[in-house]
Protein backbone atom coordinates (compact mmCIF):
# COMPACT_ATOMS: atom_id res chain seq x y z
CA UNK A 1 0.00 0.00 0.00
CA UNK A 2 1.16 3.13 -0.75
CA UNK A 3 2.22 5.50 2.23
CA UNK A 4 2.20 9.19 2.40
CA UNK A 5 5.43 9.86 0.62
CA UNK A 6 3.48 8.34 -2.61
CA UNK A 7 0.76 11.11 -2.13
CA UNK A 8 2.85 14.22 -1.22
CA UNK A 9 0.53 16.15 -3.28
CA UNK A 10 -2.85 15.20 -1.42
CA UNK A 11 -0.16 16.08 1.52
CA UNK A 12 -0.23 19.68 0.98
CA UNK A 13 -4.06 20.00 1.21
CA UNK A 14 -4.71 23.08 2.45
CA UNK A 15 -8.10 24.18 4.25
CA UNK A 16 -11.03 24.49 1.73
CA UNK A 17 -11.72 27.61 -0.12
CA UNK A 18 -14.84 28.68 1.55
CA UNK A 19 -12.84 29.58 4.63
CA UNK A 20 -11.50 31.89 2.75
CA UNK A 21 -14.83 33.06 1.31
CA UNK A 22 -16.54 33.21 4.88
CA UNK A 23 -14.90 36.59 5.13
CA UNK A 24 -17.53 38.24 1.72
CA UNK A 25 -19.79 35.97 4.12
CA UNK A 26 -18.87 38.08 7.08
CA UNK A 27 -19.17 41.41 5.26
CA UNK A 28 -22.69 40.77 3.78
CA UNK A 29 -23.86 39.63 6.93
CA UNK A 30 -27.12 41.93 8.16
CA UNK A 31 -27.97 42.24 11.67
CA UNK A 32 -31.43 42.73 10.48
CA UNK A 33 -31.48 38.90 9.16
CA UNK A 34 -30.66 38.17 13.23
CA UNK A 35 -33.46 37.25 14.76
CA UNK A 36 -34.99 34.35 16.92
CA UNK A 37 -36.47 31.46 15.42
CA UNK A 38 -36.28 27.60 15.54
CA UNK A 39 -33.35 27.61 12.82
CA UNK A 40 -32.07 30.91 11.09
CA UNK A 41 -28.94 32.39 9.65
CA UNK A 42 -27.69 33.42 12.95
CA UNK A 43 -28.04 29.52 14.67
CA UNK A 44 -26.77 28.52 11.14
CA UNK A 45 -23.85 30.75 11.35
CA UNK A 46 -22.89 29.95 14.83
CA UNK A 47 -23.00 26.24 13.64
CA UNK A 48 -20.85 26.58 10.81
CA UNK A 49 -18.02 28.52 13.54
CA UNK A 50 -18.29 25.70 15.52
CA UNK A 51 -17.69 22.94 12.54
CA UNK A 52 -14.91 25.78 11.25
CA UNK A 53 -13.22 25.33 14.97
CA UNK A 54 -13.37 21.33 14.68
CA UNK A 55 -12.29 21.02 11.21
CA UNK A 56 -9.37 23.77 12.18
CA UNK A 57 -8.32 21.11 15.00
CA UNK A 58 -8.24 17.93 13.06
CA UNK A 59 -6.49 19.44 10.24
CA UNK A 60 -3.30 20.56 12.76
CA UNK A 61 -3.75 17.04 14.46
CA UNK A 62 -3.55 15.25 11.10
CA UNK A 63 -0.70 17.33 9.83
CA UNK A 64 1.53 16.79 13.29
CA UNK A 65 0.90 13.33 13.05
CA UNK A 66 1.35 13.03 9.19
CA UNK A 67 5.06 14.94 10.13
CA UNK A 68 5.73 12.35 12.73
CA UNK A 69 5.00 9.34 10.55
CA UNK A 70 7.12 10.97 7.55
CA UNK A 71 10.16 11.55 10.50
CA UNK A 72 9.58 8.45 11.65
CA UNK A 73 7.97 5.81 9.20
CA UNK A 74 6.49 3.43 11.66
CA UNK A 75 3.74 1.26 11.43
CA UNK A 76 2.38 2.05 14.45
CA UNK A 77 2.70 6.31 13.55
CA UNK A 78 1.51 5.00 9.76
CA UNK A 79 -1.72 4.07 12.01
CA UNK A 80 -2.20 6.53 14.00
CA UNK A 81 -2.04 9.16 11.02
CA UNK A 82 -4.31 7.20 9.32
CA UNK A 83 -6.91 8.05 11.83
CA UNK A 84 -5.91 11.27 11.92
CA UNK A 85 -6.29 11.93 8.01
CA UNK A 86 -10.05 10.18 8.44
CA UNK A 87 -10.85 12.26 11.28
CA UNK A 88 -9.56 15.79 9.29
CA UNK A 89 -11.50 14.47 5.92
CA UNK A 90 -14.89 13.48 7.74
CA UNK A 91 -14.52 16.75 9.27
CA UNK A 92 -14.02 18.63 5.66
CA UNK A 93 -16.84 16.66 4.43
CA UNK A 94 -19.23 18.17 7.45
CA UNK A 95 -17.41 21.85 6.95
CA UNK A 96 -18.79 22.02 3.54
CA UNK A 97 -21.67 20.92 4.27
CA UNK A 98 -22.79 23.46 7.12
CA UNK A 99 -21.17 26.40 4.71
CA UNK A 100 -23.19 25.72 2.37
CA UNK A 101 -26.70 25.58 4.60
CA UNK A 102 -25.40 29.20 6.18
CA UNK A 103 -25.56 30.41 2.77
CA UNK A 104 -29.19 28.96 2.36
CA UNK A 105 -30.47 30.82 5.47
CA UNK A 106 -28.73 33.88 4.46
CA UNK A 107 -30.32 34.11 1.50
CA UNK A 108 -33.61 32.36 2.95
CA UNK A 109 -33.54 35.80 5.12
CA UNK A 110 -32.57 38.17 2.52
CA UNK A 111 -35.44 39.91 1.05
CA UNK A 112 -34.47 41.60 -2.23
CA UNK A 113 -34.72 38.46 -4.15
CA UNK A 114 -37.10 37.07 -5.80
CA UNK A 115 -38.99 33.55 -5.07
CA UNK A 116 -37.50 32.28 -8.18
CA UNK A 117 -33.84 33.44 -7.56
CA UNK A 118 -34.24 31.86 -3.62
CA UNK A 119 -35.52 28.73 -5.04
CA UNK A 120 -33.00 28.26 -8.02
CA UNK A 121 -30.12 28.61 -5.75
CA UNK A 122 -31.48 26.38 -2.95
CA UNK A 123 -32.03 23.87 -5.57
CA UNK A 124 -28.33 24.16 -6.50
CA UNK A 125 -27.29 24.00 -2.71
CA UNK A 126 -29.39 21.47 -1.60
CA UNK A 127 -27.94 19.47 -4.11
CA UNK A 128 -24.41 20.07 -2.69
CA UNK A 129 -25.12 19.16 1.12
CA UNK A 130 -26.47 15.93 -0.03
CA UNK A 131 -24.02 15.34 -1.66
CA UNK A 132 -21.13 16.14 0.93
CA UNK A 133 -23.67 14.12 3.98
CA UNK A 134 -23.48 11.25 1.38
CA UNK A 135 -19.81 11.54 0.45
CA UNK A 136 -19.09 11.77 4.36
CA UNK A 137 -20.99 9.02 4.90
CA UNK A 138 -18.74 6.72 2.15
CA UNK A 139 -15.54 7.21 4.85
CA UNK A 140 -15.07 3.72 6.49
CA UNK A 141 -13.11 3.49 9.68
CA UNK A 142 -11.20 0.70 7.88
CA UNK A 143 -10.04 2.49 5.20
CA UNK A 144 -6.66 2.25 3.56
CA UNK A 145 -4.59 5.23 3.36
CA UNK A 146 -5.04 4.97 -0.80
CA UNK A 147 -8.95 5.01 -0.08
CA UNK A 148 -8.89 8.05 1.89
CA UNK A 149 -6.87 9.95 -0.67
CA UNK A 150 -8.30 8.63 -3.69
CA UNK A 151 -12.03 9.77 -0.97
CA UNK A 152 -10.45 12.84 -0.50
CA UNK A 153 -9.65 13.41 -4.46
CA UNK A 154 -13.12 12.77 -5.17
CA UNK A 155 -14.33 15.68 -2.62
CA UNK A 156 -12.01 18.14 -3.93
CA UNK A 157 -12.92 17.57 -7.74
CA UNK A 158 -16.54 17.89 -6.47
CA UNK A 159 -15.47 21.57 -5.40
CA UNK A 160 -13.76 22.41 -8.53
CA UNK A 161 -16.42 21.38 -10.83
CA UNK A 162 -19.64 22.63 -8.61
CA UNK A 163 -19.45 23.77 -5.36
CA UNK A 164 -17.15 26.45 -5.56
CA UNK A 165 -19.51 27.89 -8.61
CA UNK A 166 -22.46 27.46 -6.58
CA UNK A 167 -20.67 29.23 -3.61
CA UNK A 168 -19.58 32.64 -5.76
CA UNK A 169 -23.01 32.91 -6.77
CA UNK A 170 -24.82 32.52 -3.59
CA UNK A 171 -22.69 34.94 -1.96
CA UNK A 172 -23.34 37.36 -5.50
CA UNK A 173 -26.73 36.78 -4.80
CA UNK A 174 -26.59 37.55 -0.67
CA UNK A 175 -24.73 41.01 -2.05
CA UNK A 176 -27.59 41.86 -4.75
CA UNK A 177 -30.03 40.99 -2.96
CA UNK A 178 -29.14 43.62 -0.03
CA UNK A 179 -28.68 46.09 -2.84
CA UNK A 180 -32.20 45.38 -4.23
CA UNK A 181 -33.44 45.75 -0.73
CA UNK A 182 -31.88 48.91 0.03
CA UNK A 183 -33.00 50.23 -3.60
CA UNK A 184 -36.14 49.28 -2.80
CA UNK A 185 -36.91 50.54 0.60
CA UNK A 186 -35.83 54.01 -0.74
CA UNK A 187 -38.09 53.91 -3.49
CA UNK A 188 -41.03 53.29 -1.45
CA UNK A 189 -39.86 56.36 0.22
CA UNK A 190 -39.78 57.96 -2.63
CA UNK A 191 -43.67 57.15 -3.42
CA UNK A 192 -45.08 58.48 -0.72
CA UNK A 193 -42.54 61.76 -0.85
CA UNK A 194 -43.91 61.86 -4.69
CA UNK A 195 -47.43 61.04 -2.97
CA UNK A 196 -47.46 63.93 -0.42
CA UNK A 197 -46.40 66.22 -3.37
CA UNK A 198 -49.12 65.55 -5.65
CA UNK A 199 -51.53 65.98 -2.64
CA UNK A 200 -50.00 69.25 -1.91
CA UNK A 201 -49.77 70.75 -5.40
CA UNK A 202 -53.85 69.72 -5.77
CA UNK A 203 -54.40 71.56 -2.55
CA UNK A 204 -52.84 74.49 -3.96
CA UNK A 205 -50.23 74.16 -0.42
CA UNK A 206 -46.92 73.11 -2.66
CA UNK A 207 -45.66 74.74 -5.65
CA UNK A 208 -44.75 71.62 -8.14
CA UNK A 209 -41.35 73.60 -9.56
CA UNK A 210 -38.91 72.38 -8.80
CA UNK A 211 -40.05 69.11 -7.69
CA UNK A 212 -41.09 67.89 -11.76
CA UNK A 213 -37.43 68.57 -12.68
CA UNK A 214 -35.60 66.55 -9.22
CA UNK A 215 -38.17 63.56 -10.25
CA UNK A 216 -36.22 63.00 -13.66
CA UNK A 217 -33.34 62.83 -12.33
CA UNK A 218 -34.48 60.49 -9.39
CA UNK A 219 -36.01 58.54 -12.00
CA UNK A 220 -32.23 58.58 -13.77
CA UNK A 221 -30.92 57.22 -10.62
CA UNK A 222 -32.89 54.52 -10.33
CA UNK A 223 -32.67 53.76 -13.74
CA UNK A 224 -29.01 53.09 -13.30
CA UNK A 225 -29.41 51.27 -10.16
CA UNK A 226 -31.76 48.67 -12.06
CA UNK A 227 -29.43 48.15 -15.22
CA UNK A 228 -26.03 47.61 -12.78
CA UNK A 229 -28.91 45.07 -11.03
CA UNK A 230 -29.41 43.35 -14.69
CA UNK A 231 -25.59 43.58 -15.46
CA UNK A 232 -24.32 42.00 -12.53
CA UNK A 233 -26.55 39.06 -12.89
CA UNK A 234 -25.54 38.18 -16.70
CA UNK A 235 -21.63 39.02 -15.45
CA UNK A 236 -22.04 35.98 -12.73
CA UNK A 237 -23.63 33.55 -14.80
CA UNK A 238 -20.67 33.53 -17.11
CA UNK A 239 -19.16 30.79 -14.97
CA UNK A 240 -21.06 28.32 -16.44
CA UNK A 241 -20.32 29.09 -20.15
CA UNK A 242 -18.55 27.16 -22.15
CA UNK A 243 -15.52 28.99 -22.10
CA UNK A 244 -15.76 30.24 -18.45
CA UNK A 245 -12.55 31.50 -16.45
CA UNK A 246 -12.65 30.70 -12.71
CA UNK A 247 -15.49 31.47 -10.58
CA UNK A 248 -13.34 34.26 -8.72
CA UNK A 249 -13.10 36.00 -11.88
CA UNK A 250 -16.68 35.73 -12.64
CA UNK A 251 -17.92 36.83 -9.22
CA UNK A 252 -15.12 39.73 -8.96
CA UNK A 253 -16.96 40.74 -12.48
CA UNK A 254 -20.05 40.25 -11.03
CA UNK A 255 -19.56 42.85 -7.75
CA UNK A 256 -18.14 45.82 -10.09
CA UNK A 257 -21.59 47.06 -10.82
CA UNK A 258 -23.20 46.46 -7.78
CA UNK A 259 -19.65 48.72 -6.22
CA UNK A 260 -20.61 51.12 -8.36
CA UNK A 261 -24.47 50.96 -6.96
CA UNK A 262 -23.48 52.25 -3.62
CA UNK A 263 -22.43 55.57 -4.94
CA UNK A 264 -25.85 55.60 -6.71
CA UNK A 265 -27.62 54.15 -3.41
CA UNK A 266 -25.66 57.12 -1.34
CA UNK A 267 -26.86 59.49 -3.84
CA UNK A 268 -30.51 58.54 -4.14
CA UNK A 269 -30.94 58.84 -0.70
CA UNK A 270 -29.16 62.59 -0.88
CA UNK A 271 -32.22 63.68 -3.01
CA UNK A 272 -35.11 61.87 -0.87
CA UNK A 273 -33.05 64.32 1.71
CA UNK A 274 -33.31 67.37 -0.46
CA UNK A 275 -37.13 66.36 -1.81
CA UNK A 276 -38.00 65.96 2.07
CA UNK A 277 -36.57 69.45 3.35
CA UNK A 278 -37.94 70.88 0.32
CA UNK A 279 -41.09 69.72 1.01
CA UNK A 280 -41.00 71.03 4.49
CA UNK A 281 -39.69 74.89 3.51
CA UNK A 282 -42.48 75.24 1.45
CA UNK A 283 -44.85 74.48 3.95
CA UNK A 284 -43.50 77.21 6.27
């Protein structure tokens, strides 16, 4: 059986991506989305910290013991990191899978997307955690040190080819969809500013100037805010083309409009401000 100098490739694993990712996670993370229930994003959160802190552990245990055995190539430290490499892979296996149902809740909580955008990602996620519960599952605790890296091979390539892409876009869709919210909420302001004014001109209490010329370019604004929206959703599908460049690249794509939405979003809100005190001088 081969040993672990025959797999000095598999040696270097490193910890998955997504703990890497958990930090556009931690940045899109709303305290509004915090509150109690049975099972939300926070308990989800919390439980994927927790799996972070035991995966963490097993991966220094099996890379001490992996060092001793290499040192030392004994059969009885050939054992023992043996367990230790199940122990660090099972762990992996679970990792992914509680990532991946944080990202559901977030999204489950997040409430500028659509029905159909929730439910086409869950689809794509729910596929995932079966698949990692399953693939956890397949670890025996008999296994040969070639099964658990040819195991571990198979949960990598599973990464590569579909969670990572199914990762970038949830967390592109946790970042548009707090855009669309925000856009949103200042829109229905902006009704029932546009609301008050119409009232007010009838009533003869509100001159209209210069109110009919701010609404086109509120109306340009929002404009803007909807076509980065429309953008940014073709830019992250392109990681499923055909001739598709990592998903880093497509999400990175994918975020430049919705940067450039914030300076719209600050702005928008600016002229709700100047409509408002407007508003309120000329009913002095």
């Amino acid at each position: 059986m081969h040993g672990f100098d025959s797999h000095r490739g598999l040696l270097k694993m490193k910890k998955p991506v997504q703990i890497v990712l958990i930090t556009f996670f931690i940045i899109f993370l709303s305290p509004l989305a915090l509150y109690a229930q049975d099972f939300n994003f926070k308990k989800a959160f919390e439980d994927y910290q927790f799996s972070l802190g035991v995966y963490s552990d097993s991966f220094s245990d099996y890379q001490k013991f992996k060092d001793a055995y290499l040192k030392n190539p004994t059969l009885t430290l050939k054992e023992d990191a043996r367990k230790k490499t199940l122990e660090m892979l099972k762990s992996r296996d679970e990792l992914q899978k509680v990532y991946l149902t944080a990202l559901r809740m977030r999204l489950v909580e997040n409430n500028g997307l659509t029905t159909d955008e929730k439910v086409s990602l869950f689809t794509k996620i729910d596929s995932e955690v079966a698949w990692y519960l399953n693939h956890k599952g397949g670890y025996q605790d008999g296994d040969t040190l070639e099964t658990l890296f040819n195991k571990s091979g198979e949960a990598e390539s599973r990464y590569k080819s579909n969670t990572s892409q199914i990762v970038y876009e949830s967390l592109f869709y946790i970042s548009l969809g707090d855009e669309v919210d925000l856009r949103i909420t200042q829109e229905a302001i902006y009704k029932n500013l546009t609301d008050t004014i119409n009232i007010g001109v009838a009533e003869g209490k509100l001159d209209i100037n210069p109110f009919n010329r701010w609404f086109l370019d509120i109306a340009d604004v929002i404009g803007k805010l909807k076509a980065n929206e429309v953008l940014s959703k073709t830019s992250i599908q392109k990681m499923y083309g055909q001739s598709t460049g990592s998903p880093t690249g497509a999400y990175n794509s994918s975020l430049v409009p919705l940067t450039s939405s914030i300076k719209l979003l600050s702005q928008f809100n600016s002229f709700l401000i100047e409509v408002l005190t407007s508003i309120k001088n000329q009913q002095k």
